[in-house]
Protein backbone atom coordinates (compact mmCIF):
# COMPACT_ATOMS: atom_id res chain seq x y z
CA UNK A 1 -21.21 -48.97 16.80
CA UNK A 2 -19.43 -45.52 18.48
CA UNK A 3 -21.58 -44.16 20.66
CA UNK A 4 -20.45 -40.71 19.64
CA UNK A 5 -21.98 -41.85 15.57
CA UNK A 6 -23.75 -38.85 14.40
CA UNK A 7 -27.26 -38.57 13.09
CA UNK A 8 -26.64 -39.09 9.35
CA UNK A 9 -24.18 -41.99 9.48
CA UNK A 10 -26.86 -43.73 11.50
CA UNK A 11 -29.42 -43.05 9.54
CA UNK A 12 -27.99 -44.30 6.37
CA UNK A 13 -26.41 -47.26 8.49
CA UNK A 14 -30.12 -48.45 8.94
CA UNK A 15 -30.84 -48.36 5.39
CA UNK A 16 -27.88 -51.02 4.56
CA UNK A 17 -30.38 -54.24 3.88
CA UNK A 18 -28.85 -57.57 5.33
CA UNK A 19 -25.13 -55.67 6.28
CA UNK A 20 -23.62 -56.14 9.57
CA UNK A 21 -24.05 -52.20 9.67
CA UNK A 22 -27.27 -52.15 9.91
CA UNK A 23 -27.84 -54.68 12.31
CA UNK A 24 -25.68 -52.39 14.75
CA UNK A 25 -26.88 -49.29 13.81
CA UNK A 26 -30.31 -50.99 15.23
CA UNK A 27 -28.59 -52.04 18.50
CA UNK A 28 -27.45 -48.51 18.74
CA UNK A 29 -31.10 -47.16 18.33
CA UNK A 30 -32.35 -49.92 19.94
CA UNK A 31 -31.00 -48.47 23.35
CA UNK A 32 -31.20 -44.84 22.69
CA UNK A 33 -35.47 -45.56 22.66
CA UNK A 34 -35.71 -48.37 24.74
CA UNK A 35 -34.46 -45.57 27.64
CA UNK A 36 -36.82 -43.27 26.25
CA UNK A 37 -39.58 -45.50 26.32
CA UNK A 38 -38.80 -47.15 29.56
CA UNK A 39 -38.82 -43.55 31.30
CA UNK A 40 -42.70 -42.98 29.82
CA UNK A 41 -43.63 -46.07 31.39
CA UNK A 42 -41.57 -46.62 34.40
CA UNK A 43 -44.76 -45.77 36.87
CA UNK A 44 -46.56 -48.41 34.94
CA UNK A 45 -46.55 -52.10 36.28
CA UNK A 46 -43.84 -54.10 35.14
CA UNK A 47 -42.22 -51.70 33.16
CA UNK A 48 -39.20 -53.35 31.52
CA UNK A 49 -41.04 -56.17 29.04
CA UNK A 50 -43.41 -53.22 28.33
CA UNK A 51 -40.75 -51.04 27.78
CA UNK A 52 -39.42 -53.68 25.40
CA UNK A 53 -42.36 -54.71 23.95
CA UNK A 54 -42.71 -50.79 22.70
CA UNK A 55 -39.45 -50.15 22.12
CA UNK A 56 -39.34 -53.00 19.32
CA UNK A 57 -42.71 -52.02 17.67
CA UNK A 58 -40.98 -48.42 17.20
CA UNK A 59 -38.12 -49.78 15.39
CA UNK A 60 -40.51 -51.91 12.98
CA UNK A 61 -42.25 -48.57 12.04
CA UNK A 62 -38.98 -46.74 11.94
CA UNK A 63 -37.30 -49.47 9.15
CA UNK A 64 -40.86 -49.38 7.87
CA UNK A 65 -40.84 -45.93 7.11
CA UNK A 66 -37.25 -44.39 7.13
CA UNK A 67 -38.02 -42.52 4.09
CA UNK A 68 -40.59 -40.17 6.08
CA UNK A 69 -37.54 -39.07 7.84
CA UNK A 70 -36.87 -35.40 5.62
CA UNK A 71 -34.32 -34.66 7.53
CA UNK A 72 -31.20 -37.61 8.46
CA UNK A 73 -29.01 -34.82 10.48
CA UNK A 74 -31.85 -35.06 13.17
CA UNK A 75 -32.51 -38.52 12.81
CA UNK A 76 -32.58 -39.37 16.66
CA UNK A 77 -35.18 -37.02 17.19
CA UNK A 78 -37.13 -38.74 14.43
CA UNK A 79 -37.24 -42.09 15.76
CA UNK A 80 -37.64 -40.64 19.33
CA UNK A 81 -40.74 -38.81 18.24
CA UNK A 82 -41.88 -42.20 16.90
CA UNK A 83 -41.28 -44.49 19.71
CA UNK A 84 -43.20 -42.09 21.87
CA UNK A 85 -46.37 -42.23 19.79
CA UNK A 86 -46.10 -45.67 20.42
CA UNK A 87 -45.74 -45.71 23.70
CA UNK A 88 -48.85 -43.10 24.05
CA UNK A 89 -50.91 -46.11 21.56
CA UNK A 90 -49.71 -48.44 24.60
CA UNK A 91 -50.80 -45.92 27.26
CA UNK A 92 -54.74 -45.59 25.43
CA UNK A 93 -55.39 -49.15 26.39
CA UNK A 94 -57.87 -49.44 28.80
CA UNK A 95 -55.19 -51.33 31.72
CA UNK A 96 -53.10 -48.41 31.43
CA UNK A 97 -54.88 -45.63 31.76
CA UNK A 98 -54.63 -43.56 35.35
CA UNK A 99 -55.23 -39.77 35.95
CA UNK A 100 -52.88 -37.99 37.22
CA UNK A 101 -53.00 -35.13 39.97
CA UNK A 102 -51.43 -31.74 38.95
CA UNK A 103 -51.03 -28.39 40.76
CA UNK A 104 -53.43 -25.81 39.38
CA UNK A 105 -52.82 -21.73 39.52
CA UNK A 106 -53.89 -19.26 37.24
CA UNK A 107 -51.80 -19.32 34.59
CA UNK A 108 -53.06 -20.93 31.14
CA UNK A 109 -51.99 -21.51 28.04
CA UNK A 110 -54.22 -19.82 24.81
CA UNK A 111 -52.65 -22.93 22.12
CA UNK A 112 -55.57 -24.85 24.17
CA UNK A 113 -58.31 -22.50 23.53
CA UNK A 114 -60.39 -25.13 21.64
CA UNK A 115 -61.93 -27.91 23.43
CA UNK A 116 -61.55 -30.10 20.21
CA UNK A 117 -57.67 -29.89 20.97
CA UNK A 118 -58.64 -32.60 24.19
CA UNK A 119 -60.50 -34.79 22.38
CA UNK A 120 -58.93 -37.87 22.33
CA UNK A 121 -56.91 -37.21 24.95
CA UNK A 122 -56.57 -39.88 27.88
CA UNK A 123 -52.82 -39.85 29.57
CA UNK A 124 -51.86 -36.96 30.93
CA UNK A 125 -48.13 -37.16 29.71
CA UNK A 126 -49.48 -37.05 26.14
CA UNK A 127 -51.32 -34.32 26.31
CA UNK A 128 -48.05 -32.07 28.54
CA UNK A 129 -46.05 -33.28 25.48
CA UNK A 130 -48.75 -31.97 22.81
CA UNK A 131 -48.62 -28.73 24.58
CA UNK A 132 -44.57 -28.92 24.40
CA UNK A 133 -45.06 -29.32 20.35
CA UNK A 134 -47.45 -26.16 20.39
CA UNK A 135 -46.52 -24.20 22.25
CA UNK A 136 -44.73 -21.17 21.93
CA UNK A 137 -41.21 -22.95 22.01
CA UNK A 138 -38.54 -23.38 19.14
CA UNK A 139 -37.23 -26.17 18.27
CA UNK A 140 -34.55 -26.31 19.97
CA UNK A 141 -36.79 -25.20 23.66
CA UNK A 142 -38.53 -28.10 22.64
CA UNK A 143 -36.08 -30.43 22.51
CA UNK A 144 -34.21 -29.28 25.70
CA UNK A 145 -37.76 -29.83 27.28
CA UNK A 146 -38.98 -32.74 25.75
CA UNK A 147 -34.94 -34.43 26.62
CA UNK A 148 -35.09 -33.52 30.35
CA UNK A 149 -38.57 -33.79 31.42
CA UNK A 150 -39.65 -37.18 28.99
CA UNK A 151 -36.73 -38.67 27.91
CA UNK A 152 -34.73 -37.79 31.10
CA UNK A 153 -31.42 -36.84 29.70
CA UNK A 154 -28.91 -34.68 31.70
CA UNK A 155 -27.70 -31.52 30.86
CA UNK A 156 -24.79 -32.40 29.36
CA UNK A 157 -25.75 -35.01 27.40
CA UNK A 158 -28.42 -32.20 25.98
CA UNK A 159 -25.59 -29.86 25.85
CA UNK A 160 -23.42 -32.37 23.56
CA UNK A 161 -26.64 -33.25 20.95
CA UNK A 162 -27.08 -29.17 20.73
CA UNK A 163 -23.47 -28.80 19.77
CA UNK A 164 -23.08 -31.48 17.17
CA UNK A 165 -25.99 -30.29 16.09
CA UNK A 166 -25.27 -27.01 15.77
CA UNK A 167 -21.56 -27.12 14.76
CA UNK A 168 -21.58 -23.74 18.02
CA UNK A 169 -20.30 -25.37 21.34
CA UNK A 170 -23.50 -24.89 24.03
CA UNK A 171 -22.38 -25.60 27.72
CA UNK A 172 -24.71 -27.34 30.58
CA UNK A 173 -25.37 -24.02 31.83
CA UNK A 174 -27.12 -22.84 28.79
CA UNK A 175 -29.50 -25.62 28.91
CA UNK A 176 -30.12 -24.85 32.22
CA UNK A 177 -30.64 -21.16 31.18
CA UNK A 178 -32.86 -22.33 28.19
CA UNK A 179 -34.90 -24.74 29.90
CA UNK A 180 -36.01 -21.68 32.62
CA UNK A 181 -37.01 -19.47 30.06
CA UNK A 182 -39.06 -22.71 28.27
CA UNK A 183 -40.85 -23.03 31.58
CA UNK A 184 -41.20 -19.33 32.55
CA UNK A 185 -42.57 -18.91 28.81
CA UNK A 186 -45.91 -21.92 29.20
CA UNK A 187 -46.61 -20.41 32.74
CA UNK A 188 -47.09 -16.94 30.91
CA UNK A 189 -49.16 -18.65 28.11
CA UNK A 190 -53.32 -17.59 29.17
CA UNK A 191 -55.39 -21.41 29.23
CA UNK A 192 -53.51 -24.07 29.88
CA UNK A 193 -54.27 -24.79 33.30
CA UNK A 194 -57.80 -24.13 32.71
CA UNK A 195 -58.11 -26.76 30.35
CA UNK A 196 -56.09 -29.09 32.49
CA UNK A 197 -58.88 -29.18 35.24
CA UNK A 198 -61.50 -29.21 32.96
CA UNK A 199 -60.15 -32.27 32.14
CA UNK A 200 -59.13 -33.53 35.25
CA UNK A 201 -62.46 -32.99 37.19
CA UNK A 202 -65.23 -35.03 37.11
């Protein structure tokens, strides 16, 4: 399958029981999360079969549940958003779990006001990419975030998804532009870092 196949064509590609379609629109997706997956996990030991092992438990909930997808122009996003849930599963089990050292200043952020927001929480990662999803971000800061910092994507490859996306061409350099303002915006938020050593200290 093209690599340049938009959202919606693979979407409805994976719904095609049995077709030779299908079965590539898979391999397409296949290593589209496989990257994602592997770049949550590449600290972990032996990253690659657990990389796998994820990667192909995502895709049995995504053919699973394709019809919870509302929205087939964003369809990448979708199944991203799945395979990292399942990664963060993978991450609660006991062998996996590690705490991580962060620099602390004095800047919070208030979407973690409520201790019952942590609860639940164990890897560090998920808890950075809840704050992404709550924060005071749009959609589209998110995903410029969320691609760079979890999924490791460049800036033009980020630059290319917000243009097909948005039919308006975006350039490198206003990802670049975006992203600092994403940043400069959960430094100026008032508990994050508050709640990160609470967490973090014994």
């Amino acid at each position: 399958m093209d690599e340049t196949v938009d959202d919606r064509t693979l979407y409805f590609a994976c719904q095609q029981e049995g077709t030779d379609a299908q079965a590539e629109a898979f391999q397409h997706l296949w290593a589209y999360l496989y990257r994602i997956a592997y770049a949550m996990l590449r600290t972990q030991r032996d990253p690659t079969p657990l990389a796998s092992d994820c990667t192909q438990k995502a895709l049995i909930k995504i053919h699973r549940s394709l019809e919870q997808c509302r929205n087939p122009d964003v369809f990448r996003d979708w199944a991203a958003q799945v395979t990292r849930r399942v990664v963060l599963d993978e991450l609660r089990k006991p062998e996996h779990r590690r705490v991580l050292a962060i620099d602390i200043d004095d800047e919070h952020a208030p979407w973690l006001a409520s201790q019952e927001q942590l609860n639940g929480v164990i890897d560090i990662r998920e808890l950075l990419y809840d704050l992404i999803l709550h924060g005071p971000l749009s959609e589209r800061s998110q995903r410029v975030v969320i691609g760079r910092y979890f999924d490791e994507q460049t800036d033009e490859v980020l630059a290319r998804a917000e243009t097909e996306r948005t039919s308006q061409e975006i350039r490198p350099s206003h990802i670049q532009v975006t992203r600092a303002k994403n940043l400069a915006a959960l430094r100026r938020d008032p508990a994050l870092m508050e709640r990160l050593r609470e967490l973090l200290e014994p």
